[in-house]
PDB file of N, CA and C in Angstrom:
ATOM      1  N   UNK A   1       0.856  -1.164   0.000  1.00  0.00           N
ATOM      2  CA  UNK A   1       0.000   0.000   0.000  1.00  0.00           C
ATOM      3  C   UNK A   1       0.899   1.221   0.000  1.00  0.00           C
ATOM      4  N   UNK A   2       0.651   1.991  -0.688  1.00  0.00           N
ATOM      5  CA  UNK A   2       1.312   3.558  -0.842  1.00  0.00           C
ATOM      6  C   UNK A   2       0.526   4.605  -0.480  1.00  0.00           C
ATOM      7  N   UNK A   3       1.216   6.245  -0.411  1.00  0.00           N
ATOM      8  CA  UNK A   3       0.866   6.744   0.046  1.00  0.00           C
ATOM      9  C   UNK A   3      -0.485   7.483  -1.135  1.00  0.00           C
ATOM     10  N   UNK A   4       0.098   7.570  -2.177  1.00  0.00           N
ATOM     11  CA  UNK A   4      -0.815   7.448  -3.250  1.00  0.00           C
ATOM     12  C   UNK A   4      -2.289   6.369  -3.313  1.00  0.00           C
ATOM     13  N   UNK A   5      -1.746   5.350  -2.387  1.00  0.00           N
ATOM     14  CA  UNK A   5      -3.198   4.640  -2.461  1.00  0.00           C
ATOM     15  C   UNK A   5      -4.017   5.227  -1.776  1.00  0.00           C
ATOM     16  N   UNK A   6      -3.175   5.425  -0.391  1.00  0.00           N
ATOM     17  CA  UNK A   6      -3.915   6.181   0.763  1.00  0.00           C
ATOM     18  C   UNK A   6      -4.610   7.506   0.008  1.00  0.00           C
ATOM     19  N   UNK A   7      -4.276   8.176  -0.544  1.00  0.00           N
ATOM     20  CA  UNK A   7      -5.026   9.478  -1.140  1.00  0.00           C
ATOM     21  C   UNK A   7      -6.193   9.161  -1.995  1.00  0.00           C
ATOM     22  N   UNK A   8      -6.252   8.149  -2.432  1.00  0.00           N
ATOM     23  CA  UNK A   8      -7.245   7.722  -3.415  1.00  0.00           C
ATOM     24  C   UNK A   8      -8.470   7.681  -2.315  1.00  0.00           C
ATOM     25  N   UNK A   9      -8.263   6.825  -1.115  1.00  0.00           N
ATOM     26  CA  UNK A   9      -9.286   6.923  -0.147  1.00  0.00           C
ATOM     27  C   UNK A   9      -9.777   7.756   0.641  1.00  0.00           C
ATOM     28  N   UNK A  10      -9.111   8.816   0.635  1.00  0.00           N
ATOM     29  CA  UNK A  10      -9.570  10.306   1.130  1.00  0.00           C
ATOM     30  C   UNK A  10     -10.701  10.196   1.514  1.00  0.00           C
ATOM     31  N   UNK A  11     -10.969  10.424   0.040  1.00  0.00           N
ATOM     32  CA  UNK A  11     -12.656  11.883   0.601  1.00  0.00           C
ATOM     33  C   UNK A  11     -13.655  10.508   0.695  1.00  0.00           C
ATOM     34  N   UNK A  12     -13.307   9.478   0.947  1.00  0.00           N
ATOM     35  CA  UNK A  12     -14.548   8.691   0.987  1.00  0.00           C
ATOM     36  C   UNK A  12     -14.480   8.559   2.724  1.00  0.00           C
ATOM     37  N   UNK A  13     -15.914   8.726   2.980  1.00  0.00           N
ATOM     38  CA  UNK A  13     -16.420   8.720   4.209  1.00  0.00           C
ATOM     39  C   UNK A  13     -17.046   7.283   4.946  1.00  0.00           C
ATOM     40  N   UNK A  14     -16.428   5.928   4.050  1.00  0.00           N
ATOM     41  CA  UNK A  14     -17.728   5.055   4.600  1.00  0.00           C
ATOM     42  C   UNK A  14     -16.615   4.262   5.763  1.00  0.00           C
ATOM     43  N   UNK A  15     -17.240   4.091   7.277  1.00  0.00           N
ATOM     44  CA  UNK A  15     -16.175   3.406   7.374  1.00  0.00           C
ATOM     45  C   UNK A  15     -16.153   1.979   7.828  1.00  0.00           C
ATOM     46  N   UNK A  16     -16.537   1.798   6.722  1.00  0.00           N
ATOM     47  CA  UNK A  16     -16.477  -0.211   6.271  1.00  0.00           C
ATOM     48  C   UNK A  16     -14.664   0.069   5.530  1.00  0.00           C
ATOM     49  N   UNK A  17     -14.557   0.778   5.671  1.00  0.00           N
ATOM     50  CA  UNK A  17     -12.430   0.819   4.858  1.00  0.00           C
ATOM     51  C   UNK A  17     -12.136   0.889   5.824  1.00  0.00           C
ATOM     52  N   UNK A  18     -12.300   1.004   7.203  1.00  0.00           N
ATOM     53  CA  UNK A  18     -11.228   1.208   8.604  1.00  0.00           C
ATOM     54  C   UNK A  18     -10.740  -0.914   8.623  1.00  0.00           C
ATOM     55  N   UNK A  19     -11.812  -1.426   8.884  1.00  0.00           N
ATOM     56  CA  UNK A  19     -11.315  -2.488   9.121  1.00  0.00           C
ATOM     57  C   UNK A  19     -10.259  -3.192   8.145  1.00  0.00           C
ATOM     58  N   UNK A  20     -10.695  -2.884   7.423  1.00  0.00           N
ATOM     59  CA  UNK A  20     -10.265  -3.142   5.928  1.00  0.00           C
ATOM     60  C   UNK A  20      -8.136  -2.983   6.185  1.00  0.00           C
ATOM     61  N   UNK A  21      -8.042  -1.510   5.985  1.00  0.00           N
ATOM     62  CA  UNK A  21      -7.078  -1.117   6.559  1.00  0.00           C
ATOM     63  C   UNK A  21      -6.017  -1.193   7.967  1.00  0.00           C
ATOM     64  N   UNK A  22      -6.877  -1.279   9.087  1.00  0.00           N
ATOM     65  CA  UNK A  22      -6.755  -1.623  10.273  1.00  0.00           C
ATOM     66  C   UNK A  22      -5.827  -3.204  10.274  1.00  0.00           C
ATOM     67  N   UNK A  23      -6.197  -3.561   9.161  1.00  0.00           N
ATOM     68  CA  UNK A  23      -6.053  -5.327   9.383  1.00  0.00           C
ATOM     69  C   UNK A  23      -4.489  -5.344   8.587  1.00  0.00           C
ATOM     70  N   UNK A  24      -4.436  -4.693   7.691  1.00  0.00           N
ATOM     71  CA  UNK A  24      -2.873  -4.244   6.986  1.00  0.00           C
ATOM     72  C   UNK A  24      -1.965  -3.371   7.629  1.00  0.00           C
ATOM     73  N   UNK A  25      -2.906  -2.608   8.275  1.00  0.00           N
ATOM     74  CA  UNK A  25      -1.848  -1.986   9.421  1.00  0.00           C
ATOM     75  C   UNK A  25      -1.265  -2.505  10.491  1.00  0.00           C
ATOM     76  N   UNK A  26      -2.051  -3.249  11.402  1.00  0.00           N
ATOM     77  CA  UNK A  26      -1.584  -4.380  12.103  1.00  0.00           C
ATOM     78  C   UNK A  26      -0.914  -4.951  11.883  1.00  0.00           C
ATOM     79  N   UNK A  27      -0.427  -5.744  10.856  1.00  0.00           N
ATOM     80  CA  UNK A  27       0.419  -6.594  10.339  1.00  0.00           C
ATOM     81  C   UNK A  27       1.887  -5.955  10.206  1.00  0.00           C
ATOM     82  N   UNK A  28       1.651  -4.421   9.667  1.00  0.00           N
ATOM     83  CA  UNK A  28       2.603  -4.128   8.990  1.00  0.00           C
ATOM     84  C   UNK A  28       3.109  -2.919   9.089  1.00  0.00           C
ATOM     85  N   UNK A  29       4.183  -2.311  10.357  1.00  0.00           N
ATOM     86  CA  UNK A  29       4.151  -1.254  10.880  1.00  0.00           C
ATOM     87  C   UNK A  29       4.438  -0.175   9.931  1.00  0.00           C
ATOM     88  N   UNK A  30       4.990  -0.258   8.812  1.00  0.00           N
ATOM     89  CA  UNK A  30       4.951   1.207   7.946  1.00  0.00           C
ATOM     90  C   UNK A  30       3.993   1.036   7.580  1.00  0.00           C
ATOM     91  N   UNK A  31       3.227   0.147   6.806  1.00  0.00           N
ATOM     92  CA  UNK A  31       2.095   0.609   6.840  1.00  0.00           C
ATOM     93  C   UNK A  31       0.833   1.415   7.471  1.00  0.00           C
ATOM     94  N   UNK A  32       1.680   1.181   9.271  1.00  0.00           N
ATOM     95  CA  UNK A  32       0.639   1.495  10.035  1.00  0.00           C
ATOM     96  C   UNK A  32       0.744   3.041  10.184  1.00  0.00           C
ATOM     97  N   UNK A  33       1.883   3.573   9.895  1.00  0.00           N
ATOM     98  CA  UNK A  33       2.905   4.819  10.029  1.00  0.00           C
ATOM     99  C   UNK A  33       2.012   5.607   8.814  1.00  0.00           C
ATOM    100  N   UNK A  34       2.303   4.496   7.886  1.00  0.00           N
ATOM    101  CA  UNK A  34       1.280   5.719   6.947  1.00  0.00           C
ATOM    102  C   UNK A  34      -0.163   5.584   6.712  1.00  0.00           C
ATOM    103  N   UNK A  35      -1.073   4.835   7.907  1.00  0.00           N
ATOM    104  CA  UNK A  35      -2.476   4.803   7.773  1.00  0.00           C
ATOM    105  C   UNK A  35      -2.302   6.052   9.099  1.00  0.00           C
ATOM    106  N   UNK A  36      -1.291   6.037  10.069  1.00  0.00           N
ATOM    107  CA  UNK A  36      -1.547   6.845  10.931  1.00  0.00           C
ATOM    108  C   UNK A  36      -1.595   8.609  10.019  1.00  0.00           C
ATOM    109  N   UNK A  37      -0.708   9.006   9.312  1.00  0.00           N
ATOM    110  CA  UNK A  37      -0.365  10.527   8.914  1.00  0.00           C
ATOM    111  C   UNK A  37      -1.440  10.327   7.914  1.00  0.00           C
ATOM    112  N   UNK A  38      -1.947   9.288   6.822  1.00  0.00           N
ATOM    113  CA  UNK A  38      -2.848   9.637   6.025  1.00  0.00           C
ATOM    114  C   UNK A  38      -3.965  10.128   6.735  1.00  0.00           C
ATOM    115  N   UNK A  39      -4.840   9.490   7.982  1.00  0.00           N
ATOM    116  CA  UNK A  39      -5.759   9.421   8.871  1.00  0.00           C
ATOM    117  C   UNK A  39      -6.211  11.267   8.692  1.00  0.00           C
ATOM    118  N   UNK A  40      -5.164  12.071   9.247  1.00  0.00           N
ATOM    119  CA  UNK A  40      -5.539  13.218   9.362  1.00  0.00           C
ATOM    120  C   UNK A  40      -6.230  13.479   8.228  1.00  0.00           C
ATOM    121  N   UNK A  41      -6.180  13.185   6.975  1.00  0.00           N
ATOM    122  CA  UNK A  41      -7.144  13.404   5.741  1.00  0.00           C
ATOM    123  C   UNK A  41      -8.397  12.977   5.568  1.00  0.00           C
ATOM    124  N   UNK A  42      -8.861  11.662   6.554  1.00  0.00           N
ATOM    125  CA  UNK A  42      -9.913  11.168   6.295  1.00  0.00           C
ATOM    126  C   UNK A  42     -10.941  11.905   6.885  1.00  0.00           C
ATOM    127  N   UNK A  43     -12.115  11.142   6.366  1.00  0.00           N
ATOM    128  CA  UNK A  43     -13.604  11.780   7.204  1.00  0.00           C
ATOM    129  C   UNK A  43     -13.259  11.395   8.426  1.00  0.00           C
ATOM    130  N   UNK A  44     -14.539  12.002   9.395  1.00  0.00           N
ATOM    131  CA  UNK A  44     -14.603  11.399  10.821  1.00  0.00           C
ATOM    132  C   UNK A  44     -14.634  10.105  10.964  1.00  0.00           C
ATOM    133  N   UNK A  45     -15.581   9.619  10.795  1.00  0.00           N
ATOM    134  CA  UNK A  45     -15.685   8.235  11.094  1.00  0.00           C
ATOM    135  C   UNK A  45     -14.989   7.484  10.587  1.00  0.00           C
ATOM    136  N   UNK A  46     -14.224   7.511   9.546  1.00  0.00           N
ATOM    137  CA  UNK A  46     -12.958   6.610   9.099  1.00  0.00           C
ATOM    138  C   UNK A  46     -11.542   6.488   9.947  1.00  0.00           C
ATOM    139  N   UNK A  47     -11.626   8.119  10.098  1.00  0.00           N
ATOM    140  CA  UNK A  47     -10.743   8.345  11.276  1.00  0.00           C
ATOM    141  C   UNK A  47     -10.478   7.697  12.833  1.00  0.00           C
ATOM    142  N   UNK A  48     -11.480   8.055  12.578  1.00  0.00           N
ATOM    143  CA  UNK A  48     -12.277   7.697  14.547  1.00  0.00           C
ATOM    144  C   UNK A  48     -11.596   5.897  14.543  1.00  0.00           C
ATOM    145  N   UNK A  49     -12.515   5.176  13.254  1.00  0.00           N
ATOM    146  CA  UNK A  49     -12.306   3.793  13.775  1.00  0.00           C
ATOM    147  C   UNK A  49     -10.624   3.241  13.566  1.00  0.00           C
ATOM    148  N   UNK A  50      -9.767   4.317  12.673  1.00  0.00           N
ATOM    149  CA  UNK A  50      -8.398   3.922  12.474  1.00  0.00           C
ATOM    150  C   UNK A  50      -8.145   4.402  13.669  1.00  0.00           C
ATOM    151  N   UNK A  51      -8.152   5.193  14.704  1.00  0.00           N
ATOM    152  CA  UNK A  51      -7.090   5.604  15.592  1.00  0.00           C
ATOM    153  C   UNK A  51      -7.312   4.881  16.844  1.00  0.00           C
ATOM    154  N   UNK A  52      -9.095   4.437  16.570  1.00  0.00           N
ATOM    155  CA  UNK A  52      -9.003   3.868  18.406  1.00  0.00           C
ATOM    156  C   UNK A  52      -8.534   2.196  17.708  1.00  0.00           C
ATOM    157  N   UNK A  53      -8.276   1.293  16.497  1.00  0.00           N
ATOM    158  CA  UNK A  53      -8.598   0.350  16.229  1.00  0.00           C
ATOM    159  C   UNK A  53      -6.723  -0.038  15.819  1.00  0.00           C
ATOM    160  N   UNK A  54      -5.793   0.536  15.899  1.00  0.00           N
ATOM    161  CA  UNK A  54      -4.461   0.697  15.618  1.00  0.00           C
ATOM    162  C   UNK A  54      -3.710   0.310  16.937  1.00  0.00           C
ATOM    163  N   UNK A  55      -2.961  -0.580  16.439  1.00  0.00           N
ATOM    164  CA  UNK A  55      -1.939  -0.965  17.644  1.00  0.00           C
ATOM    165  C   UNK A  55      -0.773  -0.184  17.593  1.00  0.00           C
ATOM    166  N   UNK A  56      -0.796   0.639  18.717  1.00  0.00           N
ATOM    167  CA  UNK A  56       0.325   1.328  18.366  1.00  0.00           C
ATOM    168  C   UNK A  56       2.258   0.686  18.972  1.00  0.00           C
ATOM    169  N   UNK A  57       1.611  -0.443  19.457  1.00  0.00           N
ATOM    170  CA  UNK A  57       2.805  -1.248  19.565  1.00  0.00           C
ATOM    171  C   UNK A  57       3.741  -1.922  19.069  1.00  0.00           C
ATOM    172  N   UNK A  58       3.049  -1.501  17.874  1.00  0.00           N
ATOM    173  CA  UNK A  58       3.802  -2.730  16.528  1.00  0.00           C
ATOM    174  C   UNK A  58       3.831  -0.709  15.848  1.00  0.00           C
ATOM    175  N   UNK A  59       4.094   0.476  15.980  1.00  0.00           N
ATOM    176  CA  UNK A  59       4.321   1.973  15.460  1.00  0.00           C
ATOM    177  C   UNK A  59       5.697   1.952  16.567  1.00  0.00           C
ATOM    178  N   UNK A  60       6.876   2.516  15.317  1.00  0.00           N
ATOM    179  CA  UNK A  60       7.906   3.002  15.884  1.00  0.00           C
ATOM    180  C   UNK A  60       7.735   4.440  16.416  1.00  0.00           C
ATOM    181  N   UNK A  61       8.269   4.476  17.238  1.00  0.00           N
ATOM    182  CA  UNK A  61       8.356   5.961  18.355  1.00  0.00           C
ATOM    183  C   UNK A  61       7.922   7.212  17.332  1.00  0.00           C
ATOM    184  N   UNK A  62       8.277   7.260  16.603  1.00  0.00           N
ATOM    185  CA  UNK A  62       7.786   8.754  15.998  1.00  0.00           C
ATOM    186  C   UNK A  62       6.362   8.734  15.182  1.00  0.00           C
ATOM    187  N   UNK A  63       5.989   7.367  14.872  1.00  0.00           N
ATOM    188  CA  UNK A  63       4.858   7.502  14.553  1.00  0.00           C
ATOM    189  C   UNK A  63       3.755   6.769  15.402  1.00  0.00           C
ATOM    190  N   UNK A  64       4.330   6.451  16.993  1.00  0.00           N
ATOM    191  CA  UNK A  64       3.196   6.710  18.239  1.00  0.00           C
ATOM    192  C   UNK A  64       3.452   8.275  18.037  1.00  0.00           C
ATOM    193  N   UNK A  65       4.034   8.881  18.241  1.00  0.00           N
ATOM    194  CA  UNK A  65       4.042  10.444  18.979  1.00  0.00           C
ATOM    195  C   UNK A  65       2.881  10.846  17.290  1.00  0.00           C
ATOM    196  N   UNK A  66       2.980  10.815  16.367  1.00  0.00           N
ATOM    197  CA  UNK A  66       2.461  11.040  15.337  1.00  0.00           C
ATOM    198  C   UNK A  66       0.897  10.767  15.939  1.00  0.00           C
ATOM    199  N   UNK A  67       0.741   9.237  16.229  1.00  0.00           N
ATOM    200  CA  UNK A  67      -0.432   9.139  16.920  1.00  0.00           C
ATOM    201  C   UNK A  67      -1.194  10.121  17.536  1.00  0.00           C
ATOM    202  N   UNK A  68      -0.356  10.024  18.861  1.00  0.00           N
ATOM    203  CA  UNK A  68      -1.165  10.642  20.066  1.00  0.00           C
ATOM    204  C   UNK A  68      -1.093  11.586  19.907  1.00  0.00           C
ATOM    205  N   UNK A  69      -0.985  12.820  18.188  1.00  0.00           N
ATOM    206  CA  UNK A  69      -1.202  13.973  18.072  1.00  0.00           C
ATOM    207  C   UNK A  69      -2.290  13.539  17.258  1.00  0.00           C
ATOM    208  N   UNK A  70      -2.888  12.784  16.546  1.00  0.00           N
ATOM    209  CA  UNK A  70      -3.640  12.669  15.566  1.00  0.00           C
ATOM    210  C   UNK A  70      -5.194  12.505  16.396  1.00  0.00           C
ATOM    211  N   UNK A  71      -4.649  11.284  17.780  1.00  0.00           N
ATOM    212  CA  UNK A  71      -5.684  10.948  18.345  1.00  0.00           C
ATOM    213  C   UNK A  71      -6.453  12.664  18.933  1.00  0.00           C
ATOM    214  N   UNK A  72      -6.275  13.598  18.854  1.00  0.00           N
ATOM    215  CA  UNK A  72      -6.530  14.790  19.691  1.00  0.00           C
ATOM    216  C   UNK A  72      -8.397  15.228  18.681  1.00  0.00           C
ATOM    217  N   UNK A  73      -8.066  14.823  17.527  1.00  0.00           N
ATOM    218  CA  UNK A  73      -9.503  14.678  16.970  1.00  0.00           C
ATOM    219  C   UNK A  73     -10.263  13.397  16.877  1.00  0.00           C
ATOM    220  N   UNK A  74      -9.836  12.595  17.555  1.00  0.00           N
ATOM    221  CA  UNK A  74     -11.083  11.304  17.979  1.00  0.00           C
ATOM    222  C   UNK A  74     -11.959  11.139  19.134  1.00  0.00           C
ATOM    223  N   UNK A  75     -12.632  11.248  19.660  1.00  0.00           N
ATOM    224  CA  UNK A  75     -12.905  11.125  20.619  1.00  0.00           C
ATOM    225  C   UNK A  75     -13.052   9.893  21.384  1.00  0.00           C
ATOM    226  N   UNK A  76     -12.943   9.959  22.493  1.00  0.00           N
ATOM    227  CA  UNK A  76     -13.086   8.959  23.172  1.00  0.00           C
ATOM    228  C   UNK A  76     -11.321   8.332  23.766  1.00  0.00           C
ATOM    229  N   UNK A  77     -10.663   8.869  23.350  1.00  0.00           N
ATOM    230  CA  UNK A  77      -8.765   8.553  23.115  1.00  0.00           C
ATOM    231  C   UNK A  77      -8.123   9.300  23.988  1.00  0.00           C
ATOM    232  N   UNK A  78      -8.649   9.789  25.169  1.00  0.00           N
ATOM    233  CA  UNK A  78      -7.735  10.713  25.803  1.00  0.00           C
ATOM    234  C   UNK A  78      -6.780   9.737  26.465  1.00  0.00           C
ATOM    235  N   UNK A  79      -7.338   8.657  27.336  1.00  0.00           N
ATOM    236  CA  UNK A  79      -6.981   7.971  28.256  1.00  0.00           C
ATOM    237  C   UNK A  79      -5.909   7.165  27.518  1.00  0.00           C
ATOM    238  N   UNK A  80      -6.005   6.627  26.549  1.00  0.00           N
ATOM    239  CA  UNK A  80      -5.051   6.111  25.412  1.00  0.00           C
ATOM    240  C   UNK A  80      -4.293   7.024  24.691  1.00  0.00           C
ATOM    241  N   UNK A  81      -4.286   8.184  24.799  1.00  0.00           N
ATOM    242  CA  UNK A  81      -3.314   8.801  24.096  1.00  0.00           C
ATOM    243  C   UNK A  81      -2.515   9.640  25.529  1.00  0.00           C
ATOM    244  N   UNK A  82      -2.668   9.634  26.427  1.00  0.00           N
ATOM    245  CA  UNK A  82      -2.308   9.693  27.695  1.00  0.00           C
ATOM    246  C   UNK A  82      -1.156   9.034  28.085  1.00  0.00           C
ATOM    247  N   UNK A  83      -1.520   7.419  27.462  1.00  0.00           N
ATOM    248  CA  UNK A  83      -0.574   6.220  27.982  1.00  0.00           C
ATOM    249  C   UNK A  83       0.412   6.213  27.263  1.00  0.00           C
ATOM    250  N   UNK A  84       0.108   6.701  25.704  1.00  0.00           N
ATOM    251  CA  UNK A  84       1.140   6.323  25.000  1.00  0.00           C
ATOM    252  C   UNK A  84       1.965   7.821  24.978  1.00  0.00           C
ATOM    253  N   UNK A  85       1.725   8.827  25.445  1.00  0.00           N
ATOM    254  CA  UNK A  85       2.922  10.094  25.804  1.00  0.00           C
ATOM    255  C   UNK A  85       3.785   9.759  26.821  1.00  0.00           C
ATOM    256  N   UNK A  86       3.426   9.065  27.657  1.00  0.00           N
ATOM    257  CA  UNK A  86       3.896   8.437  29.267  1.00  0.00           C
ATOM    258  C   UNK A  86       5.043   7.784  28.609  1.00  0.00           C
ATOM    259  N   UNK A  87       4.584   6.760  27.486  1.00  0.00           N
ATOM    260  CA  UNK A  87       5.300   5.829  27.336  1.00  0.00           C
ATOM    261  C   UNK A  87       7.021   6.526  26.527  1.00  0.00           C
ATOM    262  N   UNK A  88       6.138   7.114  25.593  1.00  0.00           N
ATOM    263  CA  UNK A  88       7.239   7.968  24.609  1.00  0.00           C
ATOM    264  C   UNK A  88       8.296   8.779  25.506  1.00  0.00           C
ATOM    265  N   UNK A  89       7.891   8.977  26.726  1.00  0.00           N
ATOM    266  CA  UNK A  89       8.835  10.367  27.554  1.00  0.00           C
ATOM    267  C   UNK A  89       9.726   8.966  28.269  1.00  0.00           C
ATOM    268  N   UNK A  90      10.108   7.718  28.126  1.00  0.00           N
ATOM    269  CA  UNK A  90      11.224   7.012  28.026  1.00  0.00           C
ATOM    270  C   UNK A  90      12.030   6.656  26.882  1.00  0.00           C
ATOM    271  N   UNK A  91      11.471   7.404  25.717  1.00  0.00           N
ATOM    272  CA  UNK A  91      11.784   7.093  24.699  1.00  0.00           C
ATOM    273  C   UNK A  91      12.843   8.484  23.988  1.00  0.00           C
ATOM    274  N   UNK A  92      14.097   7.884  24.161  1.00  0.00           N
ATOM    275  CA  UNK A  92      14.814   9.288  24.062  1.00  0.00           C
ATOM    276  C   UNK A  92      15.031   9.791  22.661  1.00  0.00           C
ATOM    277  N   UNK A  93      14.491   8.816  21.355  1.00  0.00           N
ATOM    278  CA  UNK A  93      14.508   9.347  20.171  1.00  0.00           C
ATOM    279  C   UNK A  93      13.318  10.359  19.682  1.00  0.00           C
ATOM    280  N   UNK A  94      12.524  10.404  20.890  1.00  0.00           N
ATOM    281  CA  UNK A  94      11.543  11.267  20.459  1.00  0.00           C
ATOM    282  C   UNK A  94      10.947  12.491  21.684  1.00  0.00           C
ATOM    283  N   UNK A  95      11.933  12.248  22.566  1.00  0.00           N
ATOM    284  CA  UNK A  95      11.263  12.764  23.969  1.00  0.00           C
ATOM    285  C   UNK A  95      11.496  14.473  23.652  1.00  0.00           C
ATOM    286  N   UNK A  96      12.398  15.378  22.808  1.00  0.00           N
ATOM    287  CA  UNK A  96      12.436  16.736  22.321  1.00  0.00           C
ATOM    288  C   UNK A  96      11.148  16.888  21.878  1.00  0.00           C
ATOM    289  N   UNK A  97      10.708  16.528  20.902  1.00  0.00           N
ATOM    290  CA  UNK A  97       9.023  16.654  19.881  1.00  0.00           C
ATOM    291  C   UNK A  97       7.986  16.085  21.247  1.00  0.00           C
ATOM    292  N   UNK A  98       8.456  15.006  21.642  1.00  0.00           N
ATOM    293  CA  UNK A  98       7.233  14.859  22.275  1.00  0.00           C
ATOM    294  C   UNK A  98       6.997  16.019  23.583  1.00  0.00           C
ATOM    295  N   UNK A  99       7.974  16.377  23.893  1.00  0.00           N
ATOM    296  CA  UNK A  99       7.830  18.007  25.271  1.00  0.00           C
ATOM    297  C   UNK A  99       7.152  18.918  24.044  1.00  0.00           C
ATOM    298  N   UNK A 100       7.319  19.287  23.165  1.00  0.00           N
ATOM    299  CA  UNK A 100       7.048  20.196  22.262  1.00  0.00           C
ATOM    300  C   UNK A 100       5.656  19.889  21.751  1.00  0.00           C
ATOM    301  N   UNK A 101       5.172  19.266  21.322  1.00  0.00           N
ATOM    302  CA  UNK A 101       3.791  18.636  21.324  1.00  0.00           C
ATOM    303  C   UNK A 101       3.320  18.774  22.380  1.00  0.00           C
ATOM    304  N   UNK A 102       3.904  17.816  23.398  1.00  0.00           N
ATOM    305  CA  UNK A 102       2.573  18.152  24.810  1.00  0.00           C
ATOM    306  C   UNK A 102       2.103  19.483  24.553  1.00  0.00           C
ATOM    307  N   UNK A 103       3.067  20.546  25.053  1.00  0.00           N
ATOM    308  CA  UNK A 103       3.521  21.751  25.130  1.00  0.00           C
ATOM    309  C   UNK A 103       2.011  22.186  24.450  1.00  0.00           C
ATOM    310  N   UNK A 104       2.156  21.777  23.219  1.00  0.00           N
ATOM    311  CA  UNK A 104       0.785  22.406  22.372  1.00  0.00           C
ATOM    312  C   UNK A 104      -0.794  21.850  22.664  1.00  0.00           C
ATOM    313  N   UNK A 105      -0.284  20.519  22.947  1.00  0.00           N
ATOM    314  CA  UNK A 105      -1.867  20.123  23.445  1.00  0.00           C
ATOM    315  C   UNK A 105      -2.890  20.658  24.134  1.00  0.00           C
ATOM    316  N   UNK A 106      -2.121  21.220  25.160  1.00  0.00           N
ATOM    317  CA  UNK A 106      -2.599  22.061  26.509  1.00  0.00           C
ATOM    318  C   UNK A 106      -3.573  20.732  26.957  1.00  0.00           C
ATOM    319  N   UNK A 107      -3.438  19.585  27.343  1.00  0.00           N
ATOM    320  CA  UNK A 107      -4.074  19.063  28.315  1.00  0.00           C
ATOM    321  C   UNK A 107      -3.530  18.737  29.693  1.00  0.00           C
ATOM    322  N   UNK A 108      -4.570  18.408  30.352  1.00  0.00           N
ATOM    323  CA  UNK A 108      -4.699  18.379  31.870  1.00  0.00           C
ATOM    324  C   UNK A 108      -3.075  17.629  32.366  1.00  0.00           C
ATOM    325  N   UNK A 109      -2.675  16.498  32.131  1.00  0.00           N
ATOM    326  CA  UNK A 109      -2.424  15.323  32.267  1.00  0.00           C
ATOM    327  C   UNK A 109      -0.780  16.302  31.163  1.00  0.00           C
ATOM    328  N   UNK A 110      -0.391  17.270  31.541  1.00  0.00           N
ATOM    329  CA  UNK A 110       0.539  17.369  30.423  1.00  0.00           C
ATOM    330  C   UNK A 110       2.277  17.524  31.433  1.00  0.00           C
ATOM    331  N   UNK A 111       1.760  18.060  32.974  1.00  0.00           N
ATOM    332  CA  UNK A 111       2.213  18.025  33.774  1.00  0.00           C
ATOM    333  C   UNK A 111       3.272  16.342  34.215  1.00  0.00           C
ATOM    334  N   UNK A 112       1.851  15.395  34.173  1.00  0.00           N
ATOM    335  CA  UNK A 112       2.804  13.965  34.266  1.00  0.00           C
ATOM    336  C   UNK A 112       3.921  13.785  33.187  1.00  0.00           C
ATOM    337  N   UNK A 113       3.569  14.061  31.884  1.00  0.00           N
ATOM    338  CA  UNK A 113       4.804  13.672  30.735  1.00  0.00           C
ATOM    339  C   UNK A 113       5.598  14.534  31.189  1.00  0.00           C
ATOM    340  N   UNK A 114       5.526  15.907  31.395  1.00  0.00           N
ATOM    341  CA  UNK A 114       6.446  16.757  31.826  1.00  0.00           C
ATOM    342  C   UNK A 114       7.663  16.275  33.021  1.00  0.00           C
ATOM    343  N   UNK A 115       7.223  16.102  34.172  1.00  0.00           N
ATOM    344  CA  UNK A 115       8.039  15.461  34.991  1.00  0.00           C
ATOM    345  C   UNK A 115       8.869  13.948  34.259  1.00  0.00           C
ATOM    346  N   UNK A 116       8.004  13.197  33.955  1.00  0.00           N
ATOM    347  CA  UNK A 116       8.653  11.919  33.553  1.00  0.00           C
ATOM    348  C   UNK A 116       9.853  12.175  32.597  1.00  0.00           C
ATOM    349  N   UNK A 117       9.728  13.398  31.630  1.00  0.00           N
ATOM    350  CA  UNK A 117      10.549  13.592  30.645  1.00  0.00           C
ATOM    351  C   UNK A 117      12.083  14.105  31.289  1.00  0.00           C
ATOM    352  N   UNK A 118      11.718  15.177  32.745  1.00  0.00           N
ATOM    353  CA  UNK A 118      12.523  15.909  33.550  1.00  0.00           C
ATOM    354  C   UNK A 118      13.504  14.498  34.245  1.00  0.00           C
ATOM    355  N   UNK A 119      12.842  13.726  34.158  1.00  0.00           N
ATOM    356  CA  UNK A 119      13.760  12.517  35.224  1.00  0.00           C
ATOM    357  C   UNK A 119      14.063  11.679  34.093  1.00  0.00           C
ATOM    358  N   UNK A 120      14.209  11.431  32.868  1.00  0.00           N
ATOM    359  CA  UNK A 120      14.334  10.671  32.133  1.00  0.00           C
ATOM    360  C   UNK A 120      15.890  11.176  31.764  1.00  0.00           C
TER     361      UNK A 120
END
């Protein structure tokens, strides 16, 4: 899958393509890297079911942090995009962007990454 494929699916809103996708992403972490950055293009509901339906465990560090900026328009993802900033602020290839991101989020919970990053 390319990123060109990914654009072809844009503007379509149905989301019977999340699973679809979800299931190639899983498998296949660049792939998942680029269902995560395409995501920001999709409709809502295509969106919604790629970000809560994505393992971000099998996503290398910059494209969790990619994540848990993307997750900020899904709802329902705070608590999960929470865990995975926690996780990233041990992660020293990304812990600069990820202070810098929090930074912009302005959420509640921005204080914990903050410290964790300070002792890291």
């Amino acid at each position: 899958m390319s990123a060109n494929a990914m654009k072809v699916l844009e503007p379509h809103s149905d989301p019977r393509l999340a699973p679809a996708l979800l299931e190639r992403a899983n498998a296949d972490p660049a792939i998942a890297a680029l269902v995560v950055d395409q995501s920001q293009r999709m409709s809502d509901a295509v969106r919604q079911a790629l970000l809560t339906g994505i393992d971000e465990a099998r996503l290398p560090a910059p494209a969790r942090l990619e994540l848990a900026d993307v997750m900020s328009s899904a709802s329902g993802t705070e608590a999960r995009r929470k865990a995975i900033a926690l996780q990233l602020a041990d992660e020293p290839s990304v812990q600069r962007e990820l202070g810098a991101q929090v930074g912009k989020w302005k959420v509640s919970w921005a204080s914990e990454v903050f410290t964790k990053l300070r002792s890291s």
